[in-house]
N, C-alpha and C. Protein backbone atom coordinates (compact mmCIF):
# COMPACT_ATOMS: atom_id res chain seq x y z
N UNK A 1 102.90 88.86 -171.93
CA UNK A 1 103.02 87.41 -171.98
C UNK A 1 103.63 87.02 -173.32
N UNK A 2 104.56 85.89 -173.42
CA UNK A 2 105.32 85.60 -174.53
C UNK A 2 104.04 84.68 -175.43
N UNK A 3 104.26 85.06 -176.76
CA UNK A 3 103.68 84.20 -177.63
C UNK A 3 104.48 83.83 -178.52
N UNK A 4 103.77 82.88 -179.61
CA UNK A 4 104.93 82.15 -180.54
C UNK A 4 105.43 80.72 -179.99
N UNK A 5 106.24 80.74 -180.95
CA UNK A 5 107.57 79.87 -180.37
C UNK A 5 108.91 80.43 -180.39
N UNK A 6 109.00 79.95 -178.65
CA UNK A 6 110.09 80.66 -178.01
C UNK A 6 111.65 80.53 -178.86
N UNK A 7 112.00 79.15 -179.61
CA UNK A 7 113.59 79.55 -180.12
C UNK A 7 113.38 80.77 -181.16
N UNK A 8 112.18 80.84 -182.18
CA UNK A 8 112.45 81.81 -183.28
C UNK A 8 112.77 83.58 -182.45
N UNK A 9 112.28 83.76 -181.25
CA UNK A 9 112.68 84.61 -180.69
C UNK A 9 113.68 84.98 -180.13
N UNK A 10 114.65 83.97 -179.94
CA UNK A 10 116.04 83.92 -179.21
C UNK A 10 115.70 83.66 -178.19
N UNK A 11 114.59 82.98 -177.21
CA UNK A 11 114.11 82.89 -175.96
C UNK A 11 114.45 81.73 -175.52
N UNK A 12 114.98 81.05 -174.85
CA UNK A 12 115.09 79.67 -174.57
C UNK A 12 113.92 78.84 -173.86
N UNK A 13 113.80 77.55 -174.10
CA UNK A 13 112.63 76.84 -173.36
C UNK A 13 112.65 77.29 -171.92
N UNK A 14 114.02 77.34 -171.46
CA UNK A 14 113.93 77.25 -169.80
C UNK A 14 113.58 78.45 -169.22
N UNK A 15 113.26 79.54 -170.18
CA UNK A 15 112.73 80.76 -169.45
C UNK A 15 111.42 80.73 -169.63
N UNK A 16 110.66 79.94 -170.68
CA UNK A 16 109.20 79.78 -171.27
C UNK A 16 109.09 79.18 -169.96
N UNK A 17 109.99 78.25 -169.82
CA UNK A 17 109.34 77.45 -168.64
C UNK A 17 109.18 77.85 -167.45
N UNK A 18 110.29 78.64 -167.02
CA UNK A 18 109.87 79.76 -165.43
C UNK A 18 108.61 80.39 -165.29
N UNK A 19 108.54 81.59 -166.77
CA UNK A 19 107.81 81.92 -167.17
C UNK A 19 106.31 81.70 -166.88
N UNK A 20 105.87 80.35 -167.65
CA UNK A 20 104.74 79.47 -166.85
C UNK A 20 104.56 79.42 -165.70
N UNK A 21 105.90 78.91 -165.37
CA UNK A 21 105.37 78.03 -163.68
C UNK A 21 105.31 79.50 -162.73
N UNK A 22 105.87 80.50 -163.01
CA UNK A 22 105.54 81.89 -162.30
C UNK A 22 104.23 82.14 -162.24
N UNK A 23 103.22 82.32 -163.23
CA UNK A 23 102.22 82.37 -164.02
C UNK A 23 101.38 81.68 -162.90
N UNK A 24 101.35 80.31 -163.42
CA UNK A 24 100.85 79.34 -162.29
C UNK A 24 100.42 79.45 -161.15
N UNK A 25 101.92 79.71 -160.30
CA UNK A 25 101.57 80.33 -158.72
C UNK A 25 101.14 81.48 -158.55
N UNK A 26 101.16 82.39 -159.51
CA UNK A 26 100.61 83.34 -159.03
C UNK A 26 99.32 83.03 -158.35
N UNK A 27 98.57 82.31 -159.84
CA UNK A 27 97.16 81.58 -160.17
C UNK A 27 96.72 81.06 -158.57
N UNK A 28 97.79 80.00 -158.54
CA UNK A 28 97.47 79.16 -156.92
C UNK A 28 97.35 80.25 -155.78
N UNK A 29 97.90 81.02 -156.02
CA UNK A 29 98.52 82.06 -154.56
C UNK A 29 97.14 82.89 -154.33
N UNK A 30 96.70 83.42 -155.47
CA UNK A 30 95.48 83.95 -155.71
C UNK A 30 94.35 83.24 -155.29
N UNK A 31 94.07 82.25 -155.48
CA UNK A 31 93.22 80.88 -155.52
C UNK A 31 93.16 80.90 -153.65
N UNK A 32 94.36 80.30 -153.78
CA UNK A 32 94.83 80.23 -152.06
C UNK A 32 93.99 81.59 -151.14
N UNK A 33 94.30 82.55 -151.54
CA UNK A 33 93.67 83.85 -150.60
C UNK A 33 92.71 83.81 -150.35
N UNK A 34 91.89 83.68 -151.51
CA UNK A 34 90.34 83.79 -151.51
C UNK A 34 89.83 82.34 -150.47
N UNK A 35 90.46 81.11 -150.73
CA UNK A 35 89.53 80.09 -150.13
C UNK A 35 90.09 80.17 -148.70
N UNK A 36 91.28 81.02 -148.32
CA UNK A 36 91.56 81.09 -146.31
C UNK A 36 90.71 82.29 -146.18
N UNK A 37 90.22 82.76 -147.11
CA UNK A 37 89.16 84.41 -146.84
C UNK A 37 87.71 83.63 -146.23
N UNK A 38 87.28 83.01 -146.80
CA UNK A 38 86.33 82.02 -146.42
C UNK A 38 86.45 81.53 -145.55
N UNK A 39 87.55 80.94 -145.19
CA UNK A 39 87.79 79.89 -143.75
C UNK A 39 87.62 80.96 -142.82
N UNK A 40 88.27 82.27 -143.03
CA UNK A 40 88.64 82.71 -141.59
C UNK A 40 87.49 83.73 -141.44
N UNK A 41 86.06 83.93 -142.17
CA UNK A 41 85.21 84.07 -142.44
C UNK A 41 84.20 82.94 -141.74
N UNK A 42 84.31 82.03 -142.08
CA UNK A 42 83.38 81.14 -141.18
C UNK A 42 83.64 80.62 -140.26
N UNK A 43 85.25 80.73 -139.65
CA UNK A 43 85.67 80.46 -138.44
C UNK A 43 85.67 82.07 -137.24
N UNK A 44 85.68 82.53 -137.81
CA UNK A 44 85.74 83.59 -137.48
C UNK A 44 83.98 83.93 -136.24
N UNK A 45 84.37 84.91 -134.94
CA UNK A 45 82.99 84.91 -134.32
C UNK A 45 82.12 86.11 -134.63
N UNK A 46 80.81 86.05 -134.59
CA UNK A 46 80.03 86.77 -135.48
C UNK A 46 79.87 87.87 -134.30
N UNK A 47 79.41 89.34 -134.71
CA UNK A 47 78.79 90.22 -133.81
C UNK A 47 77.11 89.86 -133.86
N UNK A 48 76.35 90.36 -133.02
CA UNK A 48 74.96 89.55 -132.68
C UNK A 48 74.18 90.34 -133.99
N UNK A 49 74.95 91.44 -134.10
CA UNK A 49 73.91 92.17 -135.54
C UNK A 49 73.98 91.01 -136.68
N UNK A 50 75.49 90.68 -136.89
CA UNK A 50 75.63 89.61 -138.33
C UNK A 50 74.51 88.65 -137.97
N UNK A 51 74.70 88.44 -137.16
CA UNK A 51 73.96 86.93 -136.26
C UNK A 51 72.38 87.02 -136.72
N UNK A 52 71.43 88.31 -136.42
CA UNK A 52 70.40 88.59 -136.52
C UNK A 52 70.14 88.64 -138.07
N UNK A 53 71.13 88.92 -139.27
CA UNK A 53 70.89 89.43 -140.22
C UNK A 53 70.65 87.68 -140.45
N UNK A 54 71.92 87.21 -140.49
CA UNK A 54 72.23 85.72 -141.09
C UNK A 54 70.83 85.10 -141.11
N UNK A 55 69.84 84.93 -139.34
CA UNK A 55 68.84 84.50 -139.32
C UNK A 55 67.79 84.93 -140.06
N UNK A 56 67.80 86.30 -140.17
CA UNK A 56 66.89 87.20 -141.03
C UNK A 56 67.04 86.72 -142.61
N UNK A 57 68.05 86.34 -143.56
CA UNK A 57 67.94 86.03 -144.38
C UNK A 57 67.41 84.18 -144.62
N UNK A 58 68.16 83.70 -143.75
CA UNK A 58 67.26 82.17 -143.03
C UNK A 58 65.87 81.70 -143.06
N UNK A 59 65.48 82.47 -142.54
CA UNK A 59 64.28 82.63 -142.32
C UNK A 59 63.34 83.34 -143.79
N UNK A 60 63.60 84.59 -144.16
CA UNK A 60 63.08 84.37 -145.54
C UNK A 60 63.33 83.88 -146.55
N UNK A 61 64.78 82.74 -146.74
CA UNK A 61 64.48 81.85 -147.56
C UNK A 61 64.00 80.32 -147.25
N UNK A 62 63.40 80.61 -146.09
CA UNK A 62 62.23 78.85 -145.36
C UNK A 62 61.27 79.94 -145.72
N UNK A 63 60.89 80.75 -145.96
CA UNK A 63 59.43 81.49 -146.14
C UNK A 63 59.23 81.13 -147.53
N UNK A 64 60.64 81.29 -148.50
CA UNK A 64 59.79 81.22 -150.06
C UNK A 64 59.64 79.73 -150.27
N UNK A 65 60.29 78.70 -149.75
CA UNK A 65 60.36 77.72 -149.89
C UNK A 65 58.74 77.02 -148.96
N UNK A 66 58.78 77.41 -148.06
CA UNK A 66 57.08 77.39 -147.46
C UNK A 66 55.97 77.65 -148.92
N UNK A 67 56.13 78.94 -149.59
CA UNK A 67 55.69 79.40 -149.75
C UNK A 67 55.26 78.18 -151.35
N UNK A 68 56.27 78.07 -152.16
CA UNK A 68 56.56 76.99 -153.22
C UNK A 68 55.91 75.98 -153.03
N UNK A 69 56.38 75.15 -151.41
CA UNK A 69 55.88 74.23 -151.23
C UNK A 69 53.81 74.03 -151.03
N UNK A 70 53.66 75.19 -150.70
CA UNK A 70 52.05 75.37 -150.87
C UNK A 70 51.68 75.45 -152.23
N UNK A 71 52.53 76.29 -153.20
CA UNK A 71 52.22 76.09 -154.57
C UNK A 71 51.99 75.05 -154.69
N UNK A 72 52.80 73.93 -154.85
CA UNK A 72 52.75 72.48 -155.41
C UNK A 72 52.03 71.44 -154.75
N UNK A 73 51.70 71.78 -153.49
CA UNK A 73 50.85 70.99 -152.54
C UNK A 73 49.17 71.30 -152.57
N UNK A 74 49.31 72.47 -153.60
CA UNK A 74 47.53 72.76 -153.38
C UNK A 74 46.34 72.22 -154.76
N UNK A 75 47.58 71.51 -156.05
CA UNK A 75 46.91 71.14 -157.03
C UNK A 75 46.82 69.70 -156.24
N UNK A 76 47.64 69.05 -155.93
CA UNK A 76 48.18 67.76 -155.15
C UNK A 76 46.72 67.28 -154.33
N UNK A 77 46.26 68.47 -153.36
CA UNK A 77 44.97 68.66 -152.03
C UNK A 77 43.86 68.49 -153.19
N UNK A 78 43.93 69.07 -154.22
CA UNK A 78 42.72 68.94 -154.97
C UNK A 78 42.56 67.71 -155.76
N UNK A 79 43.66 67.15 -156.25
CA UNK A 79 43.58 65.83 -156.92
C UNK A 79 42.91 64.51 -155.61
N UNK A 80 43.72 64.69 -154.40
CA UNK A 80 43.75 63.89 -153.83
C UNK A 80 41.86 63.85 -153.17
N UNK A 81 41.60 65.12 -153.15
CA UNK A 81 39.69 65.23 -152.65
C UNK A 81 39.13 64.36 -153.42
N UNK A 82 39.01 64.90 -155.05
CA UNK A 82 38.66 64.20 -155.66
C UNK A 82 38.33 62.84 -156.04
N UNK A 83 39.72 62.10 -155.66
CA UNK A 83 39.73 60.88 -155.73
C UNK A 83 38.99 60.28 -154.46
N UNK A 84 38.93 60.99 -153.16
CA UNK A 84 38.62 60.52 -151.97
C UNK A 84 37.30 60.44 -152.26
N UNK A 85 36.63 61.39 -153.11
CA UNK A 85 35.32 61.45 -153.28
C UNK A 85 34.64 60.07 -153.87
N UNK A 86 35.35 60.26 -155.05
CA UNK A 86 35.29 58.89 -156.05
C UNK A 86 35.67 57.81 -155.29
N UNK A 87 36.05 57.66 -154.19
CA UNK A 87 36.29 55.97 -153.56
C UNK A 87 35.23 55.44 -152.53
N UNK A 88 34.41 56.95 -152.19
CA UNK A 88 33.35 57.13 -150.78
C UNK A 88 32.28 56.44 -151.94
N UNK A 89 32.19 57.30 -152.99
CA UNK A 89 30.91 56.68 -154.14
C UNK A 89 31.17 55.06 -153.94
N UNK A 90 32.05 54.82 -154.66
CA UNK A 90 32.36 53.74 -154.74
C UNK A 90 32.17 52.06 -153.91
N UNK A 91 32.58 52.86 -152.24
CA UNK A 91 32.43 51.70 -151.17
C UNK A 91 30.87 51.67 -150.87
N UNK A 92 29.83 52.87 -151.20
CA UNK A 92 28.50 53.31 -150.69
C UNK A 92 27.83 52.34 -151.78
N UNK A 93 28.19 52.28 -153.17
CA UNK A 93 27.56 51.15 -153.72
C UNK A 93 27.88 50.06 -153.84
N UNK A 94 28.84 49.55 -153.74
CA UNK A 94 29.22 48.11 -153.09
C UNK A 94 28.91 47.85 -151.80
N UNK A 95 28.23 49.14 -150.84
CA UNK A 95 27.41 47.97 -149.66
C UNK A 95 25.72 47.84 -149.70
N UNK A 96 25.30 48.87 -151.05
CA UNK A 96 23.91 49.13 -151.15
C UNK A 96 24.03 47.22 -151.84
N UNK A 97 24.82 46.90 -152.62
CA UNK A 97 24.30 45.95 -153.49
C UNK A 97 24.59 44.87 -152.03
N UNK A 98 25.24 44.16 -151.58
CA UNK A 98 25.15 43.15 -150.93
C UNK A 98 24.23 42.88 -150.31
């Protein structure tokens, strides 16, 4: 790849400039492959093994996410007893007094 500046080399702008824009498309062309690799990848029809795996990985990531969601739901179950407790106290002596 050319570095510098191109006149002290005898190089002219207009080859710096091919130069680049060659560069470039390559870049795009490359770019380009990979994202129709994908398309024709997900357009593409599955054999029933892919099919089974796809679900197989599906399915254990709704398992860890199950699994998270019980994490965070079981301090939640305990706050919420608590308070249920404290509101039962609560209505039991406001009907002892009336």
């Amino acid at each position: 790849m050319f570095r510098g500046d191109p006149r002290r080399h005898g190089v002219n702008e207009a080859q710096v400039d091919r130069r680049r824009y060659r560069l470039r498309r390559i870049a795009w062309e490359a770019m380009m492959v990979n994202s129709y690799y994908g398309i024709y990848q997900a357009e593409r029809g599955k054999t029933a093994a892919e099919i089974r795996v796809a679900d197989a990985q599906l399915g254990g990531l709704a398992a860890g996410f199950g699994r998270l969601g019980s994490a965070f739901a079981a301090p939640v179950r305990a706050v919420r007893r608590s308070l249920r407790g404290q509101r039962r106290a609560t209505c039991q002596a406001a009907s002892d007094a009336g």
